[in-house]
N, C-alpha and C. Protein backbone atom coordinates (compact mmCIF):
# COMPACT_ATOMS: atom_id res chain seq x y z
N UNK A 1 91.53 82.21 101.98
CA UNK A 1 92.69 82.15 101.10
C UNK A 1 93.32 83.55 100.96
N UNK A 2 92.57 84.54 100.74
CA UNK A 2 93.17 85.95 100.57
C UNK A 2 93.35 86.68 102.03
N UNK A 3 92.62 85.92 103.38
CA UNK A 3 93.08 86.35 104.43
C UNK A 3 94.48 86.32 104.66
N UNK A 4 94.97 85.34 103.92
CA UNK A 4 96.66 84.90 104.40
C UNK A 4 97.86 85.83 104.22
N UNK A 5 97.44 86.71 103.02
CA UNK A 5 98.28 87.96 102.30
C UNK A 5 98.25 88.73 103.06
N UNK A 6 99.78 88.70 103.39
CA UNK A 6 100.60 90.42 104.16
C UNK A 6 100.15 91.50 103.24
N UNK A 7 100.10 92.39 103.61
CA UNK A 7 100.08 93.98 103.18
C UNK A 7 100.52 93.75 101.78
N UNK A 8 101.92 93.25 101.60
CA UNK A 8 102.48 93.64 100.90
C UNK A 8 101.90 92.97 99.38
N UNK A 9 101.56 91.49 99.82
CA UNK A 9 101.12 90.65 98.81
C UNK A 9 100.17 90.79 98.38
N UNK A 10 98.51 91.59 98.98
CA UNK A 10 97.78 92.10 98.82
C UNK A 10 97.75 92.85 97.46
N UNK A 11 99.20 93.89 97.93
CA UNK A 11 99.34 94.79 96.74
C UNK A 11 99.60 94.44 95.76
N UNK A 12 101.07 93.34 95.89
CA UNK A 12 101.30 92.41 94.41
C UNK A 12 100.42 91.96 93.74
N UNK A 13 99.37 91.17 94.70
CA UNK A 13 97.91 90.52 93.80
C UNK A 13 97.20 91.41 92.97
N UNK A 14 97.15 92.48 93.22
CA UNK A 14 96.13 93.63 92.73
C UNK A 14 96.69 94.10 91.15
N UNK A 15 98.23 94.38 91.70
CA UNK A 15 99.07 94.64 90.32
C UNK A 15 98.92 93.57 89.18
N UNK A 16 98.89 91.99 89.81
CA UNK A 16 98.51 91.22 88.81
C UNK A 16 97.34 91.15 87.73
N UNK A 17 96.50 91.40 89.24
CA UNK A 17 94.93 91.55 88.24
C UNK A 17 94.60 93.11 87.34
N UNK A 18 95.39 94.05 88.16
CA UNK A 18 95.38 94.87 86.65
C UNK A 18 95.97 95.06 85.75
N UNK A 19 97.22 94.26 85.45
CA UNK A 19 97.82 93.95 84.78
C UNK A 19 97.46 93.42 83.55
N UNK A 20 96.48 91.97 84.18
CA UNK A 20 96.18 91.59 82.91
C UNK A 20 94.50 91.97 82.57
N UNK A 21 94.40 93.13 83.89
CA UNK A 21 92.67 93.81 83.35
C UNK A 21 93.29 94.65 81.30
N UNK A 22 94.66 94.82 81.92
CA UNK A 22 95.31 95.78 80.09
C UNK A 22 95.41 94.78 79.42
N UNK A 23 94.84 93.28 79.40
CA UNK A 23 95.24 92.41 78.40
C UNK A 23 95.07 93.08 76.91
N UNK A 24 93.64 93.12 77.03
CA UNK A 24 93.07 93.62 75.71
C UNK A 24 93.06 95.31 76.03
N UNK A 25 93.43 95.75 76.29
CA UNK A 25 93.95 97.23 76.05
C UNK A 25 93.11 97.96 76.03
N UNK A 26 92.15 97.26 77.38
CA UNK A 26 91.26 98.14 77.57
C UNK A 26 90.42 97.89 78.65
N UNK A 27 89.94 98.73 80.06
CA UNK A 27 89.87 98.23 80.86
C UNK A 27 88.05 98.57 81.40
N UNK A 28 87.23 97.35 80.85
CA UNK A 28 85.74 97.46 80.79
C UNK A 28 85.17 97.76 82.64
N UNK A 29 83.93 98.71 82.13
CA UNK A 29 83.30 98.38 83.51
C UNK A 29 82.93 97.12 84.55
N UNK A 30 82.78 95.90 83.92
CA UNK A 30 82.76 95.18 84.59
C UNK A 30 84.23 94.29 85.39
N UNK A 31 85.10 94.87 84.70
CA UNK A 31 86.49 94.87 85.43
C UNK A 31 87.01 95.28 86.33
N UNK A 32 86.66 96.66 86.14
CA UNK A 32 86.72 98.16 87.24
C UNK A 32 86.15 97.58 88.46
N UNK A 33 84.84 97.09 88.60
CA UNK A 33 83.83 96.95 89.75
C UNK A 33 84.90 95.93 90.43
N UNK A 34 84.66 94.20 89.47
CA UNK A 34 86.13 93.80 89.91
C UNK A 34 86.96 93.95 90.71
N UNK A 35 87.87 94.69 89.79
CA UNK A 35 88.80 95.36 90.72
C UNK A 35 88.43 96.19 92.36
N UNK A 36 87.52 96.84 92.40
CA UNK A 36 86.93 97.54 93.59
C UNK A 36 86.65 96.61 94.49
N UNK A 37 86.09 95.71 94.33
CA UNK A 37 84.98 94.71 95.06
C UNK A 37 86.29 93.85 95.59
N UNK A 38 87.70 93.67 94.72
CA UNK A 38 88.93 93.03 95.48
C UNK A 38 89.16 93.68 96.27
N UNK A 39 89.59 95.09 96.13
CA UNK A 39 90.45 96.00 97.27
C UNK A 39 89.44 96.16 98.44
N UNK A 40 88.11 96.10 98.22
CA UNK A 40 87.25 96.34 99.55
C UNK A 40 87.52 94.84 100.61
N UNK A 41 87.61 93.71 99.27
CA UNK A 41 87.78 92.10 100.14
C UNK A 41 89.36 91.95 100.85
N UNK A 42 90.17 92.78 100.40
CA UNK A 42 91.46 92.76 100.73
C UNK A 42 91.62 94.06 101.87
N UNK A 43 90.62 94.74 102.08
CA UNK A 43 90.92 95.79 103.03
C UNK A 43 92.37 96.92 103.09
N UNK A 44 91.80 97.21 101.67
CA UNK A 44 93.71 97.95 101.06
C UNK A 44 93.22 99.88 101.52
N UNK A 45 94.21 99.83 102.45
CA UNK A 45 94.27 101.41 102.87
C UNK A 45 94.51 102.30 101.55
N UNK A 46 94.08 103.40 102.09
CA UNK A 46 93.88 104.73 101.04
C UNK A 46 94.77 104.66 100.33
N UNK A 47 96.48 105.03 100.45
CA UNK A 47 97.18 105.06 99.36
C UNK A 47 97.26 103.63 98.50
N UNK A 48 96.78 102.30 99.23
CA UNK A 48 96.99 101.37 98.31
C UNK A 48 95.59 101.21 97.22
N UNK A 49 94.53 101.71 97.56
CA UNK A 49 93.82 101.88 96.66
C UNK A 49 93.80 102.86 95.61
N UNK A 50 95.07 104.54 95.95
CA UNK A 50 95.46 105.51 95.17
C UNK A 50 96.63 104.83 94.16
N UNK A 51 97.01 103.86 94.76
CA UNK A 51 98.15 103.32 93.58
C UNK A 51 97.55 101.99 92.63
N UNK A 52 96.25 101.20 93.16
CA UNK A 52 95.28 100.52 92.10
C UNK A 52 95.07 101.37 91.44
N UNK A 53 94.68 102.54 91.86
CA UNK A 53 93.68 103.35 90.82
C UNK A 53 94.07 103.72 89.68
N UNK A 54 95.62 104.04 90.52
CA UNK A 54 96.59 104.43 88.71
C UNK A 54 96.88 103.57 87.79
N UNK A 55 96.63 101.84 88.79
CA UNK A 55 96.99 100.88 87.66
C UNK A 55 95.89 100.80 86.66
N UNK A 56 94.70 101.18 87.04
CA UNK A 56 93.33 101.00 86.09
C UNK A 56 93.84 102.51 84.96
N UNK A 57 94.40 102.69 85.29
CA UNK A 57 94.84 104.26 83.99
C UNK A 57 95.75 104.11 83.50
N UNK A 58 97.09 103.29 83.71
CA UNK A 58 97.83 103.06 83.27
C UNK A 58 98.70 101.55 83.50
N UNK A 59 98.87 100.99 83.24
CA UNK A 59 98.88 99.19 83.12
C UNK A 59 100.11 99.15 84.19
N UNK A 60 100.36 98.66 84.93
CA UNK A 60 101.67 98.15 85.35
C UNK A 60 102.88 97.73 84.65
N UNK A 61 104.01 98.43 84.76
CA UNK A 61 105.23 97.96 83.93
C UNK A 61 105.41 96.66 84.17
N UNK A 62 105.50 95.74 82.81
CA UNK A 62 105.30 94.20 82.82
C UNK A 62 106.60 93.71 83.37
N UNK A 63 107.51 94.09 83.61
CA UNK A 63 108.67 93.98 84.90
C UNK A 63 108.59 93.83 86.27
N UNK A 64 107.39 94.30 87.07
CA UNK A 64 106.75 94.33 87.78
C UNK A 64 106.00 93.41 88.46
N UNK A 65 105.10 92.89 86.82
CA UNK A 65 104.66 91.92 87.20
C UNK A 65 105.02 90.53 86.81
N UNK A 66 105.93 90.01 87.74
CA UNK A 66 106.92 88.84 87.65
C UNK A 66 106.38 87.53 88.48
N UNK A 67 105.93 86.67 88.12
CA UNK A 67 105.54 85.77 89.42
C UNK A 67 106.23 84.96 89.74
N UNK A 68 107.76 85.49 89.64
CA UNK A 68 108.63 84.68 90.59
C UNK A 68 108.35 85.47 91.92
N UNK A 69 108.01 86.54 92.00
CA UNK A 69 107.21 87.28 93.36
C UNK A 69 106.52 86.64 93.71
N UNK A 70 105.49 85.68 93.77
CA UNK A 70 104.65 85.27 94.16
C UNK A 70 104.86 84.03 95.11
N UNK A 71 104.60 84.47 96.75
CA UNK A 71 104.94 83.09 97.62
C UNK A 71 104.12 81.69 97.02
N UNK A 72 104.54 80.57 96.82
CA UNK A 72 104.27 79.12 96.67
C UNK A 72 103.07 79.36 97.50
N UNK A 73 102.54 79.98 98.81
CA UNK A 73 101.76 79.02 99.60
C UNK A 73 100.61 79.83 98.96
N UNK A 74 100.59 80.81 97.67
CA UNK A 74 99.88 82.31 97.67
C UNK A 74 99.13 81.88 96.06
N UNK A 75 100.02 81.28 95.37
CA UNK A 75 99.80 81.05 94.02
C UNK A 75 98.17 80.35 93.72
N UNK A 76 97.72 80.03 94.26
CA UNK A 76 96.39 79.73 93.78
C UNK A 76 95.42 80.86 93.74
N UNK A 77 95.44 81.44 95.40
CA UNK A 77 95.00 82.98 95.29
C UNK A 77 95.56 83.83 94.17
N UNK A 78 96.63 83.69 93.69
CA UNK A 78 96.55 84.54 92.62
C UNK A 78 96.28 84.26 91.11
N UNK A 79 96.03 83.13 90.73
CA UNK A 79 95.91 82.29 90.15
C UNK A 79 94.35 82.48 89.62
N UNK A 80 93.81 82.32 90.88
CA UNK A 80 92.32 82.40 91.00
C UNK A 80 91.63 83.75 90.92
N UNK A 81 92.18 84.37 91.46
CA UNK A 81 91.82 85.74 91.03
C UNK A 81 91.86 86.05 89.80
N UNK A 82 93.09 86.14 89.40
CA UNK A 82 93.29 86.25 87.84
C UNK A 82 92.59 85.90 86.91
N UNK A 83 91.57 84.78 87.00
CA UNK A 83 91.16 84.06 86.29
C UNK A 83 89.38 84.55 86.28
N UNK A 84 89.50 84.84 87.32
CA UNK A 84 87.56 85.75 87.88
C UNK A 84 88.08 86.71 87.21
N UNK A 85 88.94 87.62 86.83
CA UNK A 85 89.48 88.69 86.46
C UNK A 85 89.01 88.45 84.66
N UNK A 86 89.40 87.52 84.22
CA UNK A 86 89.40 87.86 82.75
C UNK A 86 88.01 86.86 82.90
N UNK A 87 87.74 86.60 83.63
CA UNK A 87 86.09 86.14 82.77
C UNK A 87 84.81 86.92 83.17
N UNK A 88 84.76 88.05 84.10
CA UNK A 88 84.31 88.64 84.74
C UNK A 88 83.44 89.68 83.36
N UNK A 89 83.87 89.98 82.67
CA UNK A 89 83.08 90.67 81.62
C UNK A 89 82.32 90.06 80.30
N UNK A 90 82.66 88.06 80.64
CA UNK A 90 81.75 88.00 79.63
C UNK A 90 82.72 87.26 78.56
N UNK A 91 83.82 87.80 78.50
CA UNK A 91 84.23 88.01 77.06
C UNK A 91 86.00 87.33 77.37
N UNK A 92 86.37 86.43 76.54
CA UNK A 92 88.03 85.94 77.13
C UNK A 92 88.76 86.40 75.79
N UNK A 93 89.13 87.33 75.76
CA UNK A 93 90.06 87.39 74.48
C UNK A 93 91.04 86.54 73.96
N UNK A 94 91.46 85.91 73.19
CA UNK A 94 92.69 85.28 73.08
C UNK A 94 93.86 85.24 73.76
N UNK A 95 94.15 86.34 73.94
CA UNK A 95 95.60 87.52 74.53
C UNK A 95 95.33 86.96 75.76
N UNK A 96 93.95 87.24 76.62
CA UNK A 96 94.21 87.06 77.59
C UNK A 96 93.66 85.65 77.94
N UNK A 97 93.54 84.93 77.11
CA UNK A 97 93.73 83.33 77.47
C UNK A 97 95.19 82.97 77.30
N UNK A 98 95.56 83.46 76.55
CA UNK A 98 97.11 82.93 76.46
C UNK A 98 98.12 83.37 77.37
N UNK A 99 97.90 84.65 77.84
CA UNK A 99 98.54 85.39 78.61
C UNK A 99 98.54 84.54 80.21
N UNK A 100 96.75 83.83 80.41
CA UNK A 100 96.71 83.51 81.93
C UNK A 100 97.13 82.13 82.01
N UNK A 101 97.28 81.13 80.62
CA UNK A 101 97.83 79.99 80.37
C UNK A 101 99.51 80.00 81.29
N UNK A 102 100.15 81.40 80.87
CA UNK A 102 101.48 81.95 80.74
C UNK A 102 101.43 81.99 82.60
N UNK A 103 100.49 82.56 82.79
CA UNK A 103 100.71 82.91 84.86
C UNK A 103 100.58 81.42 85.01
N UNK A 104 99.35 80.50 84.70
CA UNK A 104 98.84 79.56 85.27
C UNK A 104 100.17 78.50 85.24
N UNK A 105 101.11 78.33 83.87
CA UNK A 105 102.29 77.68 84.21
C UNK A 105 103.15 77.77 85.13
N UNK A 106 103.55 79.43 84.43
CA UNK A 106 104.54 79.82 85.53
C UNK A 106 104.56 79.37 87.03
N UNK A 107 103.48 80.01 87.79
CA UNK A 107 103.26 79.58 89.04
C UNK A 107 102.81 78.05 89.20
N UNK A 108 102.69 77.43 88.04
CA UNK A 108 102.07 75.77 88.74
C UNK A 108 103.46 74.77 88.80
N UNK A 109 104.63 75.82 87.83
CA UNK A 109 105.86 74.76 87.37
C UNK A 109 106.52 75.01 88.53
């Protein structure tokens, strides 16, 4: 499923998942790894892992992350990710149940 992502979508996916790694405004170690363990499965060259890195320090401008970007054939992969993303530490905050309710429409409508 994540073999299918161009370069480019790769990167979009990543922005998503750290996006809502800032749900709760704060981005735990077991997120971080997460996040790592994607970009190693996605095979993201040096500067695309220098521009994850900044998203783990500083959130992505929520303009950015729009999922009318997101190709139809792609939306489950991101979908799914997102979702290993906020349960990955254990803990689902509200924010970010409501928040992935918010992707999970968007992209299913």
């Amino acid at each position: 499923m994540l073999d299918a992502l161009s370069s480019e979508e790769r990167l979009l996916l990543m922005k998503f998942v750290c996006a809502f790694a800032w749900t709760d405004l704060e981005i735990r170690d077991a997120e971080r790894r997460f996040v790592e363990r994607l970009a190693n499965r996605l095979e993201l060259g040096k500067d695309e892992r220098e521009q994850v890195e900044q998203w783990l320090h500083v959130a992505p401008p929520p303009g950015e992350v729009d999922p009318s970007l997101v190709p139809p054939e792609h939306r489950r992969a991101f979908i799914e990710s997102v979702r290993a993303l906020i349960y990955v530490d254990g803990e689902v905050d509200p924010d970010e149940r409501e928040q992935f309710e918010r992707l999970r429409n968007a992209l299913s409508g």
